[in-house]
Protein backbone atom coordinates (compact mmCIF):
# COMPACT_ATOMS: atom_id res chain seq x y z
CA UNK A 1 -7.93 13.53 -3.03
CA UNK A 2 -8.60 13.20 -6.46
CA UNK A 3 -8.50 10.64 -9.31
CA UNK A 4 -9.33 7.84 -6.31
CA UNK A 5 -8.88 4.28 -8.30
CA UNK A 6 -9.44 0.97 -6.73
CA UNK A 7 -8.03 -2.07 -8.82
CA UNK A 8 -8.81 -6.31 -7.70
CA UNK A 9 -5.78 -7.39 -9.00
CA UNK A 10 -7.15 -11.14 -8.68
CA UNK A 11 -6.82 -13.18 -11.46
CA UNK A 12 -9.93 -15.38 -12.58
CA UNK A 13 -12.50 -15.93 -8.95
CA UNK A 14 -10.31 -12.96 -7.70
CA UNK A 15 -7.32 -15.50 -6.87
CA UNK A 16 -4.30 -14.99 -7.61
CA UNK A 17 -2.19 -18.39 -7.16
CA UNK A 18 0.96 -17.32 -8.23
CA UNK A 19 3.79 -18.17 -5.76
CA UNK A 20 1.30 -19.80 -3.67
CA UNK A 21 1.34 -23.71 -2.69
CA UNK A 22 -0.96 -25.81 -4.98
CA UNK A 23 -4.68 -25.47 -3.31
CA UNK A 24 -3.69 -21.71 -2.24
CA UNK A 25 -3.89 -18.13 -3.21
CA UNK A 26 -3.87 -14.88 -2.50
CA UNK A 27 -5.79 -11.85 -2.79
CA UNK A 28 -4.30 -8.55 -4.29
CA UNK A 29 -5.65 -4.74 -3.82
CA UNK A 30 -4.29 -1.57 -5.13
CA UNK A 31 -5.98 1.95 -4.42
CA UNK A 32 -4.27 5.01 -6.21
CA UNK A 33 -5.34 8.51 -5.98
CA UNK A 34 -3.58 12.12 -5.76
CA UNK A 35 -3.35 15.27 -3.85
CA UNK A 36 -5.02 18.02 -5.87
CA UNK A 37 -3.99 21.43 -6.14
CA UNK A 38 -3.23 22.74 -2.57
CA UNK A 39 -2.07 26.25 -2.71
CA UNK A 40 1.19 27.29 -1.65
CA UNK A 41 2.01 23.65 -1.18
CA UNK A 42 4.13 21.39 -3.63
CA UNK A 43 3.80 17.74 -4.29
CA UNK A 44 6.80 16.88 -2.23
CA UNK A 45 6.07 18.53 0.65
CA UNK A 46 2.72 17.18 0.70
CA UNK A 47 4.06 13.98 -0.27
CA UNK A 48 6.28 14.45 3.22
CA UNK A 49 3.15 15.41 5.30
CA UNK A 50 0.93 13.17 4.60
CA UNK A 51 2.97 9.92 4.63
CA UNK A 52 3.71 9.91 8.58
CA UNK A 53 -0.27 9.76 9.47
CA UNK A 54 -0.65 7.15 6.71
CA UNK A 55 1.99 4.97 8.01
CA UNK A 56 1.20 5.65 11.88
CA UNK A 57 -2.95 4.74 10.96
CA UNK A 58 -0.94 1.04 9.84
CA UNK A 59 1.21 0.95 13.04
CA UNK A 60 -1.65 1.82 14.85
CA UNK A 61 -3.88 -1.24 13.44
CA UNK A 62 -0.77 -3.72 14.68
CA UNK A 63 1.30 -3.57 11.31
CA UNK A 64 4.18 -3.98 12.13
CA UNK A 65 6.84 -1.94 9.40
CA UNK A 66 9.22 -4.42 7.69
CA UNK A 67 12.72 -2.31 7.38
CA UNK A 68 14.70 -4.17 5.07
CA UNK A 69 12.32 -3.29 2.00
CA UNK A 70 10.87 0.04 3.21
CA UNK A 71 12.33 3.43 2.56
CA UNK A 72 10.08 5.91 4.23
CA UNK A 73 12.91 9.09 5.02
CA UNK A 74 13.44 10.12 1.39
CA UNK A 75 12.16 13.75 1.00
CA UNK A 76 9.26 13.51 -1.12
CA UNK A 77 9.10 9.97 -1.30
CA UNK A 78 7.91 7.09 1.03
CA UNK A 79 7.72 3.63 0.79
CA UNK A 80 6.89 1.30 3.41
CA UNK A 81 6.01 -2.66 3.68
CA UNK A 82 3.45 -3.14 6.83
CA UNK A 83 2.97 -6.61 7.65
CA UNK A 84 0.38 -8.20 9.95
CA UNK A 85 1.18 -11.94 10.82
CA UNK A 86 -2.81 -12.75 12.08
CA UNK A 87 -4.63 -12.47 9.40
CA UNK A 88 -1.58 -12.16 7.45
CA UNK A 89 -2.21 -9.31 4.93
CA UNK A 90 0.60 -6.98 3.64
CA UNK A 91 0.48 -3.63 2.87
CA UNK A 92 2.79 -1.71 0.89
CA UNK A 93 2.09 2.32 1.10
CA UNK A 94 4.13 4.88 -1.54
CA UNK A 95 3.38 8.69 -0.77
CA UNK A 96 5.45 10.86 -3.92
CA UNK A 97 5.47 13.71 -5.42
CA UNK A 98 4.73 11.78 -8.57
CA UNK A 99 1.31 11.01 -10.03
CA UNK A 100 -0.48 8.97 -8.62
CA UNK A 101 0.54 10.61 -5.39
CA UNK A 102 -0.34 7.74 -3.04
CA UNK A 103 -0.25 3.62 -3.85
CA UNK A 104 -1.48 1.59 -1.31
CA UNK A 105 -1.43 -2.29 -2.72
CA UNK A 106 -2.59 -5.37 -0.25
CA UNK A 107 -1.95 -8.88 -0.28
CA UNK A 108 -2.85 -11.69 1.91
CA UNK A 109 -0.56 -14.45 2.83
CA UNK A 110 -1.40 -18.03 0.81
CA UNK A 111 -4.78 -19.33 1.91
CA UNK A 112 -6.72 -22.05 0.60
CA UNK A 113 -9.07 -21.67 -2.04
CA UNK A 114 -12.54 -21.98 -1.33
């Protein structure tokens, strides 16, 4: 990987309050990075390899893969909304051929501020 980027996406104390019940927040992550020059290999097809392990490690760590907002068959393109009820974090995961190659944002659910 190269170009690795990790953004708190927190507003002011981190929170981010928006949408949330008065009292509550959330917290928001966002890691971006790309592929690097493989050779013999384009962008899409490593786009197409590498999403399946990404998504299983999620799956694998009780995530459970919400299908209404997740595309994740597109060749060359994969997006996919994991959500974990307990302790109620989303992830959303895009593997493309475009730069940056992978986005994985978090989220919790609402919880009260501290």
């Amino acid at each position: 990987m190269e170009n690795k980027r990790v953004i708190d996406q927190g507003g002011e104390g981190g929170d981010d309050p928006v949408g949330c019940p008065e009292g509550t927040s959330r917290r928001t992550y966002q890691a971006t990075g790309d592929f690097g020059k493989v050779d013999g290999t384009t962008s899409a097809e490593l786009a197409d390899l590498t999403a399946k392990p990404m998504r299983s490690s999620l799956r694998v760590l009780g995530y459970e893969l919400d299908r209404s907002v997740s595309s994740v068959n597109d060749p060359g393109q994969s997006i996919g909304v994991f959500h974990k009820k307990d302790p109620g974090i989303t992830f959303t995961l895009i593997v493309q051929a475009a730069v940056p190659n992978i986005k994985v944002s978090a989220k919790t659910d609402c919880l009260p501020m501290s």
